[in-house]
PDB file of N, CA and C in Angstrom:
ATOM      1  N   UNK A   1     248.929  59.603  41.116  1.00  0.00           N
ATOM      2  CA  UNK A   1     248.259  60.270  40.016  1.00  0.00           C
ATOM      3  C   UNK A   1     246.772  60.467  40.327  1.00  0.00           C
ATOM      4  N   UNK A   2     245.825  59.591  40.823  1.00  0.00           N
ATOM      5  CA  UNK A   2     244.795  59.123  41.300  1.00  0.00           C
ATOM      6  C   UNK A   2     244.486  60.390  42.345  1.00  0.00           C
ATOM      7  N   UNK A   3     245.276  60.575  43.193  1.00  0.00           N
ATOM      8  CA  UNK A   3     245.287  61.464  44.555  1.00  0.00           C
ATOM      9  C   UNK A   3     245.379  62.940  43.534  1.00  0.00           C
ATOM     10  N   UNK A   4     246.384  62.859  42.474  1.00  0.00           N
ATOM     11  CA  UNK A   4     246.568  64.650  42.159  1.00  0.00           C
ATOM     12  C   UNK A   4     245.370  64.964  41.291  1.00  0.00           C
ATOM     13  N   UNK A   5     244.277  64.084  40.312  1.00  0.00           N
ATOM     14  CA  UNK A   5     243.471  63.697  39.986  1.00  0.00           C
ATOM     15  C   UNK A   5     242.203  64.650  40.706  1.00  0.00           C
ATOM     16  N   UNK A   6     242.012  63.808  41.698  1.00  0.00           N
ATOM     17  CA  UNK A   6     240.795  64.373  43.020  1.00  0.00           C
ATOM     18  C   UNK A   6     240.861  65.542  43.555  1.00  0.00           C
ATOM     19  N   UNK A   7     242.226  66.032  43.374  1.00  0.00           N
ATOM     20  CA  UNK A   7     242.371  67.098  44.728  1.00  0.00           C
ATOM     21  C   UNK A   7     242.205  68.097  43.612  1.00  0.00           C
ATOM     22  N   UNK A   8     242.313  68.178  41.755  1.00  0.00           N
ATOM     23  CA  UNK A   8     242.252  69.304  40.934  1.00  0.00           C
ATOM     24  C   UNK A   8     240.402  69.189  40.996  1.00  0.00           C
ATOM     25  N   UNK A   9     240.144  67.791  40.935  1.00  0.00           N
ATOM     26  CA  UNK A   9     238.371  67.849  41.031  1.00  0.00           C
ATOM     27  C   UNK A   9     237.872  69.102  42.178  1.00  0.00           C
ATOM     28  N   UNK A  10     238.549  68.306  43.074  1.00  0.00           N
ATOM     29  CA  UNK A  10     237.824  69.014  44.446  1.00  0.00           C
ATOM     30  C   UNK A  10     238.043  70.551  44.347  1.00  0.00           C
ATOM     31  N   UNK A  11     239.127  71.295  43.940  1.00  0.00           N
ATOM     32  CA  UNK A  11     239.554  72.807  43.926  1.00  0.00           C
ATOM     33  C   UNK A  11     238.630  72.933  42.839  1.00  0.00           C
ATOM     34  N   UNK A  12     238.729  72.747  41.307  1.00  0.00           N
ATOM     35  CA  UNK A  12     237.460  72.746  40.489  1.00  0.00           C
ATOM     36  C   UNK A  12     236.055  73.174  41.057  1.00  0.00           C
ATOM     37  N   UNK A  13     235.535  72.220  41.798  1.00  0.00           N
ATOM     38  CA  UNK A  13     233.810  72.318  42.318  1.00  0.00           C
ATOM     39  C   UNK A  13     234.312  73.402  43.530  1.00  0.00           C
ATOM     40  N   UNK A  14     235.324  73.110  44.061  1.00  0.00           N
ATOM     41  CA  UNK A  14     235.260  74.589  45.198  1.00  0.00           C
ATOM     42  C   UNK A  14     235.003  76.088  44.598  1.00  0.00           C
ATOM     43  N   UNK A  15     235.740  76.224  43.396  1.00  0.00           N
ATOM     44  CA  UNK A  15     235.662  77.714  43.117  1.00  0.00           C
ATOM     45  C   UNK A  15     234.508  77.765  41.861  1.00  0.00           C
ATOM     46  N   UNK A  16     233.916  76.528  41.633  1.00  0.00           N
ATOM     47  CA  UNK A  16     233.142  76.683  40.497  1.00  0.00           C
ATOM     48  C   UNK A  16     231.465  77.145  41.410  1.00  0.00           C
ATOM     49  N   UNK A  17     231.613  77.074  42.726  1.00  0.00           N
ATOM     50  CA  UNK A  17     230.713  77.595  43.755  1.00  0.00           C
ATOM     51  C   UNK A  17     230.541  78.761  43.640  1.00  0.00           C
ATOM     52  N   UNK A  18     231.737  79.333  43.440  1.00  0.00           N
ATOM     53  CA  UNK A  18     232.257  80.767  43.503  1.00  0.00           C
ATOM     54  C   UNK A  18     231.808  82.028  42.555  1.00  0.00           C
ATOM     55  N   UNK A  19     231.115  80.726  41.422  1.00  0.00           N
ATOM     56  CA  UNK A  19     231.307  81.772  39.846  1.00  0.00           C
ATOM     57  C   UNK A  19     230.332  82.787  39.762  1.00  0.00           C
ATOM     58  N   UNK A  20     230.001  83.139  40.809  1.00  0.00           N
ATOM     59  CA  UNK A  20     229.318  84.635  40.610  1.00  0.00           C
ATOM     60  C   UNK A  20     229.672  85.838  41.170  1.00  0.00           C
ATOM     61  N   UNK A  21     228.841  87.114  41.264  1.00  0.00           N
ATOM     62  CA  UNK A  21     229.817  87.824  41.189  1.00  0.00           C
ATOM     63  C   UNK A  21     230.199  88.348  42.839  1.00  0.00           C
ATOM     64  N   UNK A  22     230.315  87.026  44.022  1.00  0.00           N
ATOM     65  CA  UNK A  22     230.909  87.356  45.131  1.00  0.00           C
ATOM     66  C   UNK A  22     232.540  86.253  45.412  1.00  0.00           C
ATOM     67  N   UNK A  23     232.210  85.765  43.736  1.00  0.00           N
ATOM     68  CA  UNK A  23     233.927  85.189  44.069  1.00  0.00           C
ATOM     69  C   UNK A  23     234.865  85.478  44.758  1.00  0.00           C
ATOM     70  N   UNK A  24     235.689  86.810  44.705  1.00  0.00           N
ATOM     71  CA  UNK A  24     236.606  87.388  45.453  1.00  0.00           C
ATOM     72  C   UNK A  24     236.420  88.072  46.631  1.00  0.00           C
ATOM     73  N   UNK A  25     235.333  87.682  47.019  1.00  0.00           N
ATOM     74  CA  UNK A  25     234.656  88.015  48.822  1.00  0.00           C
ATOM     75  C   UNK A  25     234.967  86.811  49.852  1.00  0.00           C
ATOM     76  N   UNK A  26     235.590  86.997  50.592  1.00  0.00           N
ATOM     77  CA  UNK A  26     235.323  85.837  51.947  1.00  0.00           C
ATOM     78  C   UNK A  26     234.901  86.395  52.864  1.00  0.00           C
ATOM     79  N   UNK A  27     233.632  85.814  53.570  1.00  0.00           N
ATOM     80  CA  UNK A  27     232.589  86.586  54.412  1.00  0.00           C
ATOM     81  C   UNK A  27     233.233  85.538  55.702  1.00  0.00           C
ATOM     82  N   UNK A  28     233.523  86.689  56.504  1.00  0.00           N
ATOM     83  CA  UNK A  28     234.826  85.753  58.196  1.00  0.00           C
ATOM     84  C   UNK A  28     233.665  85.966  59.212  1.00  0.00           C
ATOM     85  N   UNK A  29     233.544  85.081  59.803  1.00  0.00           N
ATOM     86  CA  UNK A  29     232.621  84.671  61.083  1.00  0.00           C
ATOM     87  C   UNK A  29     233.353  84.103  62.077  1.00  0.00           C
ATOM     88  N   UNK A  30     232.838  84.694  63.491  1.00  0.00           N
ATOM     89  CA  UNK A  30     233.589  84.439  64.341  1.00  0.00           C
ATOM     90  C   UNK A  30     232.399  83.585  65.677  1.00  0.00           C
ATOM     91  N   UNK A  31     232.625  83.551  66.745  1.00  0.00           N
ATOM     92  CA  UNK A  31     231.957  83.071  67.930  1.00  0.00           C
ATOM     93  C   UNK A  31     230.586  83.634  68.472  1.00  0.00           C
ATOM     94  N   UNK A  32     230.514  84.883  67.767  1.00  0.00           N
ATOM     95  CA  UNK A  32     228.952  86.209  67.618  1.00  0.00           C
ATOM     96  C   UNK A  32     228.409  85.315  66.905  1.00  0.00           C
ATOM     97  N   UNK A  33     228.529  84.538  66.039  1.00  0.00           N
ATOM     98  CA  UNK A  33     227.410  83.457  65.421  1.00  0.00           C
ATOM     99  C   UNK A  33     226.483  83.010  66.415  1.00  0.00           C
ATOM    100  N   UNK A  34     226.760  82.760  67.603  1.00  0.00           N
ATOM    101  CA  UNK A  34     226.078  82.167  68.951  1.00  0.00           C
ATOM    102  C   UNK A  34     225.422  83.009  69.824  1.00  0.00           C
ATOM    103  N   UNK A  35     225.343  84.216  69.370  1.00  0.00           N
ATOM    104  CA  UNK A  35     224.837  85.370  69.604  1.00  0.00           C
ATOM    105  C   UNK A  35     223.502  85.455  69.357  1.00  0.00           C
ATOM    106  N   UNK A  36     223.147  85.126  68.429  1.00  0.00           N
ATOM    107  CA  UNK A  36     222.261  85.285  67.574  1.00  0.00           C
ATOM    108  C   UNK A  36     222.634  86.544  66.633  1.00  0.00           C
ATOM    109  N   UNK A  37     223.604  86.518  66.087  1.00  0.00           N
ATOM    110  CA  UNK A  37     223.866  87.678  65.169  1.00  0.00           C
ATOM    111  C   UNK A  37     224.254  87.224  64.098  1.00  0.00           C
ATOM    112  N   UNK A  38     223.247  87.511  62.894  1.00  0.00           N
ATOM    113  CA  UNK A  38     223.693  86.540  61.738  1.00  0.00           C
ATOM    114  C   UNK A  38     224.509  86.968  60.717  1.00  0.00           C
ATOM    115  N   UNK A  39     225.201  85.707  60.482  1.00  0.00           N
ATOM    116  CA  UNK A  39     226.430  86.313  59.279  1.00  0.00           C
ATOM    117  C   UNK A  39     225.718  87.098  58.238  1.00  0.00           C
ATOM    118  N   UNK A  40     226.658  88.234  57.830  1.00  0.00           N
ATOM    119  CA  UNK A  40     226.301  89.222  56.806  1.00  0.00           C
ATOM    120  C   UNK A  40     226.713  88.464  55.518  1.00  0.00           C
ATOM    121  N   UNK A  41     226.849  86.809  55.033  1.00  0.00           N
ATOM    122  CA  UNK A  41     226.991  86.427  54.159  1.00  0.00           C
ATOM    123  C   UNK A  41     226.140  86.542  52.905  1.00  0.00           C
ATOM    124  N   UNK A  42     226.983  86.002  51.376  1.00  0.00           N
ATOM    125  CA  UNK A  42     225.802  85.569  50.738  1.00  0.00           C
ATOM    126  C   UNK A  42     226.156  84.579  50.123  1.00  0.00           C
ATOM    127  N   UNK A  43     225.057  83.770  49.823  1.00  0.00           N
ATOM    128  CA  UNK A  43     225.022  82.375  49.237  1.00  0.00           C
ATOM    129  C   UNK A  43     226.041  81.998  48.143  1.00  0.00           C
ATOM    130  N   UNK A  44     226.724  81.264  48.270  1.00  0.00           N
ATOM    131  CA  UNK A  44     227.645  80.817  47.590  1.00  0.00           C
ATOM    132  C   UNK A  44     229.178  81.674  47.718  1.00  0.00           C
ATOM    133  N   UNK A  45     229.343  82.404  48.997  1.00  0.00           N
ATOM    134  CA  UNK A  45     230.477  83.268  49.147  1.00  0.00           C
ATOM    135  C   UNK A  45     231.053  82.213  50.092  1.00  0.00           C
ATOM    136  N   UNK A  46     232.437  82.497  49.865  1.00  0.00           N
ATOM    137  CA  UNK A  46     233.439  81.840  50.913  1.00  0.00           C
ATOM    138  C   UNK A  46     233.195  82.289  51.729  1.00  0.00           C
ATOM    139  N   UNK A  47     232.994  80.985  53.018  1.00  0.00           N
ATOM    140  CA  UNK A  47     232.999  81.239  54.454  1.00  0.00           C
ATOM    141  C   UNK A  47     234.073  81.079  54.848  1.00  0.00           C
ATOM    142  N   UNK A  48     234.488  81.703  55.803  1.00  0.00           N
ATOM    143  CA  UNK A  48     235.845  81.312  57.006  1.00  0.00           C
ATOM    144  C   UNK A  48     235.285  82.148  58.360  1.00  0.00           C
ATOM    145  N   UNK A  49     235.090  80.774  58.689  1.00  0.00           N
ATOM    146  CA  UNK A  49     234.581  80.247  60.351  1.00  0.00           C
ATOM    147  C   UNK A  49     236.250  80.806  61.396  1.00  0.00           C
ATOM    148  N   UNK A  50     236.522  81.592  62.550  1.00  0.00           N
ATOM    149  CA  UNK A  50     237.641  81.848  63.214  1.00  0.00           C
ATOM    150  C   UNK A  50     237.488  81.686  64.516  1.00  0.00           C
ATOM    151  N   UNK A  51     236.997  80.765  64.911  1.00  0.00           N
ATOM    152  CA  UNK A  51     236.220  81.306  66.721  1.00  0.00           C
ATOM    153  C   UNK A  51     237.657  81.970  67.371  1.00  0.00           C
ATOM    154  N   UNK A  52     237.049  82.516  68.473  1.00  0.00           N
ATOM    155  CA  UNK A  52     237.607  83.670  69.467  1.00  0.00           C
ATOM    156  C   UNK A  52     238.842  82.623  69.866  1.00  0.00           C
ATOM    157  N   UNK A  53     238.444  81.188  70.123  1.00  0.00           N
ATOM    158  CA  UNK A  53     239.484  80.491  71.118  1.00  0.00           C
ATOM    159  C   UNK A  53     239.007  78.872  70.394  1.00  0.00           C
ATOM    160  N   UNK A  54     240.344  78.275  70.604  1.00  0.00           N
ATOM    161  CA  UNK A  54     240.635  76.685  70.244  1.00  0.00           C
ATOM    162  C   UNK A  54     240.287  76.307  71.489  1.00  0.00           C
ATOM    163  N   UNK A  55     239.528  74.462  70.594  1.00  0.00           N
ATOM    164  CA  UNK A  55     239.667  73.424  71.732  1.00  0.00           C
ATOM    165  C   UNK A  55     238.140  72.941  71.429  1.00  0.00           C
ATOM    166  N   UNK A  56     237.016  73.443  70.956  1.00  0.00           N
ATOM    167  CA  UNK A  56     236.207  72.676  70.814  1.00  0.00           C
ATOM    168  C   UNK A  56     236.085  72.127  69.886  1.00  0.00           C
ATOM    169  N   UNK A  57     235.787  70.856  69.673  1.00  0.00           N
ATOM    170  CA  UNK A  57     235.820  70.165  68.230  1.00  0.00           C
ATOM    171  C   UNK A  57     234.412  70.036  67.673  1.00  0.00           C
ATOM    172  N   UNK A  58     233.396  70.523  68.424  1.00  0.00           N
ATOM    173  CA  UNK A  58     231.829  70.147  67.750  1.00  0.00           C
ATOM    174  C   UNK A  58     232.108  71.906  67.337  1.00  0.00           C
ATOM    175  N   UNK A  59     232.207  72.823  67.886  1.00  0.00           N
ATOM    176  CA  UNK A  59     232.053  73.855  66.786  1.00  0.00           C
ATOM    177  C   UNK A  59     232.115  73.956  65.345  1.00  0.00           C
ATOM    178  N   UNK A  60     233.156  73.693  65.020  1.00  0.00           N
ATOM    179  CA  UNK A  60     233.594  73.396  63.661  1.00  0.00           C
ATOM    180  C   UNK A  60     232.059  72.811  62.943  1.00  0.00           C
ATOM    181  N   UNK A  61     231.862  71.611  63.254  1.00  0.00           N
ATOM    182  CA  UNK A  61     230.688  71.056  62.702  1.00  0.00           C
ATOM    183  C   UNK A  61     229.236  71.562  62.915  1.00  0.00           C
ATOM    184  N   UNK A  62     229.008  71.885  64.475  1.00  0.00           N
ATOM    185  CA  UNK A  62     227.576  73.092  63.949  1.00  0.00           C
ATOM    186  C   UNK A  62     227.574  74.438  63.037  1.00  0.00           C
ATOM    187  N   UNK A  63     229.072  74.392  62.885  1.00  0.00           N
ATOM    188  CA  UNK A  63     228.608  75.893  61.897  1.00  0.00           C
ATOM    189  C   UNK A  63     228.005  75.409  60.580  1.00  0.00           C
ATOM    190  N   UNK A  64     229.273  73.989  60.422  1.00  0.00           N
ATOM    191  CA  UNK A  64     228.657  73.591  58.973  1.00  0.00           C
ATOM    192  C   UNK A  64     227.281  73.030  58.957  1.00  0.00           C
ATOM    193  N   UNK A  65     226.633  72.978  59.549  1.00  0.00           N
ATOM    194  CA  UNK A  65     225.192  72.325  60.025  1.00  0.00           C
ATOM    195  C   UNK A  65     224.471  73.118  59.460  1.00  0.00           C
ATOM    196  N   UNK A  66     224.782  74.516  59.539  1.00  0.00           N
ATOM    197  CA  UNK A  66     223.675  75.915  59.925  1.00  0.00           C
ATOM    198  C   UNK A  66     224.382  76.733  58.633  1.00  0.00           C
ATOM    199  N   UNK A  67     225.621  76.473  58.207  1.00  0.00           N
ATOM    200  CA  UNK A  67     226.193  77.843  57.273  1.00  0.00           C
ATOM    201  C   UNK A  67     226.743  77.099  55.994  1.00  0.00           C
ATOM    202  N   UNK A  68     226.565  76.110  55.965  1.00  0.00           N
ATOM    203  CA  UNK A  68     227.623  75.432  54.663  1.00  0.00           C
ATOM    204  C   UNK A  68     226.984  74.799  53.803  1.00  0.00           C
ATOM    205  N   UNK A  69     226.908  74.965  52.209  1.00  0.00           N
ATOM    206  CA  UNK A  69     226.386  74.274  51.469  1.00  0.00           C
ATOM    207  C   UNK A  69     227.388  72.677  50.843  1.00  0.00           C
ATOM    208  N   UNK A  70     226.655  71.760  51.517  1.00  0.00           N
ATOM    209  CA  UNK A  70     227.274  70.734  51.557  1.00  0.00           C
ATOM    210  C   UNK A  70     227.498  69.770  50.273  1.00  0.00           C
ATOM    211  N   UNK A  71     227.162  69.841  49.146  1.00  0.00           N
ATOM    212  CA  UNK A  71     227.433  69.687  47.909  1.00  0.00           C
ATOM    213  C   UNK A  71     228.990  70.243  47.417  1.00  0.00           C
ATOM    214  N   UNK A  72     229.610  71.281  48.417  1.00  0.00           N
ATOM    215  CA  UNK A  72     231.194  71.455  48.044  1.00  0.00           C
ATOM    216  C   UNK A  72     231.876  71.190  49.024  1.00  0.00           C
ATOM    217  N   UNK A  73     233.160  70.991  48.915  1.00  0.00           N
ATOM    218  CA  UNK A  73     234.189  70.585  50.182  1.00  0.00           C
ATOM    219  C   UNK A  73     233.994  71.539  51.076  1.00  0.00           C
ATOM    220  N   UNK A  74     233.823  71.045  52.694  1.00  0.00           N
ATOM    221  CA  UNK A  74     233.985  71.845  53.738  1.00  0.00           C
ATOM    222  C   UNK A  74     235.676  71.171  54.265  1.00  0.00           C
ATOM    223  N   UNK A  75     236.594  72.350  54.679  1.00  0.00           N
ATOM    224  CA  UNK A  75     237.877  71.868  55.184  1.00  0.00           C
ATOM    225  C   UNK A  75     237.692  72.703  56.624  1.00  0.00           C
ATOM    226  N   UNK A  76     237.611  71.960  57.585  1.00  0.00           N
ATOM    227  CA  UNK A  76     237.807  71.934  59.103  1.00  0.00           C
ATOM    228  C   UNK A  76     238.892  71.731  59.973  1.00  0.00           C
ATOM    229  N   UNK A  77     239.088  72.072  60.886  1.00  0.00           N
ATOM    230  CA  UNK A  77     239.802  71.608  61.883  1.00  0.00           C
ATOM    231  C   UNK A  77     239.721  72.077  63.038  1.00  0.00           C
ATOM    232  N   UNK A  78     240.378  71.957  64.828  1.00  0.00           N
ATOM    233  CA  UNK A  78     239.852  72.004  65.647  1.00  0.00           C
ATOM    234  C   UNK A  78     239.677  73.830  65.603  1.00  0.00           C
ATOM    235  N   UNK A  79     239.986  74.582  65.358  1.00  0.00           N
ATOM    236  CA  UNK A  79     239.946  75.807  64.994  1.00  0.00           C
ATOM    237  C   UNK A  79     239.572  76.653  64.188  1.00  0.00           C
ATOM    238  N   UNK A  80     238.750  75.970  63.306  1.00  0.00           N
ATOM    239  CA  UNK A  80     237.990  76.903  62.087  1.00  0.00           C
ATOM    240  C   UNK A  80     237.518  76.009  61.193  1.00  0.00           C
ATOM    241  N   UNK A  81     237.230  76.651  60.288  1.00  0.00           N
ATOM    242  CA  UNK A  81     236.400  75.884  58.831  1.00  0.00           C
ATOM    243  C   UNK A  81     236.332  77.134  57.723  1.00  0.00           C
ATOM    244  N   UNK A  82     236.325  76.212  56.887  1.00  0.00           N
ATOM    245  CA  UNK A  82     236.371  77.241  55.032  1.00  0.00           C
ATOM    246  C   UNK A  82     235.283  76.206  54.407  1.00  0.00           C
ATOM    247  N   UNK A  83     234.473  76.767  54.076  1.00  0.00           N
ATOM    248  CA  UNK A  83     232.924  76.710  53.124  1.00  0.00           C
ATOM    249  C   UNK A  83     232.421  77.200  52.413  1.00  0.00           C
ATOM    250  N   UNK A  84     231.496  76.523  51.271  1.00  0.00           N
ATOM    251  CA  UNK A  84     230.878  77.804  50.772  1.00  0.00           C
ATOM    252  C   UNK A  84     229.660  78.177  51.436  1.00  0.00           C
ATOM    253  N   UNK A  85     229.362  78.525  51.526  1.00  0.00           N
ATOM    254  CA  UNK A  85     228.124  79.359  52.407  1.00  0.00           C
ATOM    255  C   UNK A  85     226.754  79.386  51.655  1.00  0.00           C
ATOM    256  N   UNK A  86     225.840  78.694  52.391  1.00  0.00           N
ATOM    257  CA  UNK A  86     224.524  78.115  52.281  1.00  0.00           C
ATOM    258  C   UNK A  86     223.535  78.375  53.438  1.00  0.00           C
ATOM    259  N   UNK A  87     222.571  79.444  53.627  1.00  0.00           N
ATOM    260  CA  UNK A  87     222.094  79.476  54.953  1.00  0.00           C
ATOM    261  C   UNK A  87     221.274  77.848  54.659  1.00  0.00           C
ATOM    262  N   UNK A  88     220.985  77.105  55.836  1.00  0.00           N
ATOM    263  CA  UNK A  88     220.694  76.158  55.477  1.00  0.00           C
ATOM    264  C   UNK A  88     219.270  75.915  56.890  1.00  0.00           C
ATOM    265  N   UNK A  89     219.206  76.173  57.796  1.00  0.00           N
ATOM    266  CA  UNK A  89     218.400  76.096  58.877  1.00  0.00           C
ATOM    267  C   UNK A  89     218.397  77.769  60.232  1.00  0.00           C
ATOM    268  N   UNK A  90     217.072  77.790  60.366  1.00  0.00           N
ATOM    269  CA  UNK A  90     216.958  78.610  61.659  1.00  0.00           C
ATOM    270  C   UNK A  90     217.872  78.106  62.789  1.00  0.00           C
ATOM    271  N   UNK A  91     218.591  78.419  63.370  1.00  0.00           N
ATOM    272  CA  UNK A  91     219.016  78.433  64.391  1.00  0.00           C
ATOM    273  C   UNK A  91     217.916  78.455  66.226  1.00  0.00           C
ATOM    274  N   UNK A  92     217.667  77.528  66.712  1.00  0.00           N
ATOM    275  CA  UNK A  92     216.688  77.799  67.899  1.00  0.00           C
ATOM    276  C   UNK A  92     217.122  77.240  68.866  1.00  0.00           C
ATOM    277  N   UNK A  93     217.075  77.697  70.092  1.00  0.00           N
ATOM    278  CA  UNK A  93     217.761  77.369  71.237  1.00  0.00           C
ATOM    279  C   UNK A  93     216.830  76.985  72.322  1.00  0.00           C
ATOM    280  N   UNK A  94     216.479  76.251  72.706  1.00  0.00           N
ATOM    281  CA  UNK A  94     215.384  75.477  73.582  1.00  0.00           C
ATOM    282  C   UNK A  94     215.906  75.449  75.362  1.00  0.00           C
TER     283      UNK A  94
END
């Protein structure tokens, strides 16, 4: 009960991110992120992260570093990520 509880919380604050008027937008980003080509997102729109190719597991987590507003669930795995979208830092490459 406890578990079905959390998981209506968590969908709740996910789409309550959403409540403006780019709710029904998901802005898709791919491996051109590393480009320097910046997502055509906007703040508080669903992200979905797709890279070109599986297998790195720190990708996933620099996107959310740089693209995810971390106050809502980010869901990851070795192949993508779903966020809400927060520009959050410049990107600089040294």
């Amino acid at each position: 009960m406890k578990k079905n509880i959390l998981t209506l919380i968590t969908l709740a604050l996910f789409f309550c991110a959403c409540s403006n008027e780019y709710k029904n937008e998901v802005c898709v980003i791919d491996d051109s992120v590393f480009s320097d080509i910046e997502p055509n997102c906007k703040d508080a729109q669903v992200l979905s992260f797709r890279p070109n190719s599986w297998g790195n597991k720190q990708i996933p987590i620099l996107i959310s570093t740089y693209f995810c507003d971390f106050n809502y669930p980010i869901v990851q795995n070795e192949s993508g990520l779903a966020c809400i979208y927060k520009r959050r830092f410049d990107v600089k490459n040294n």
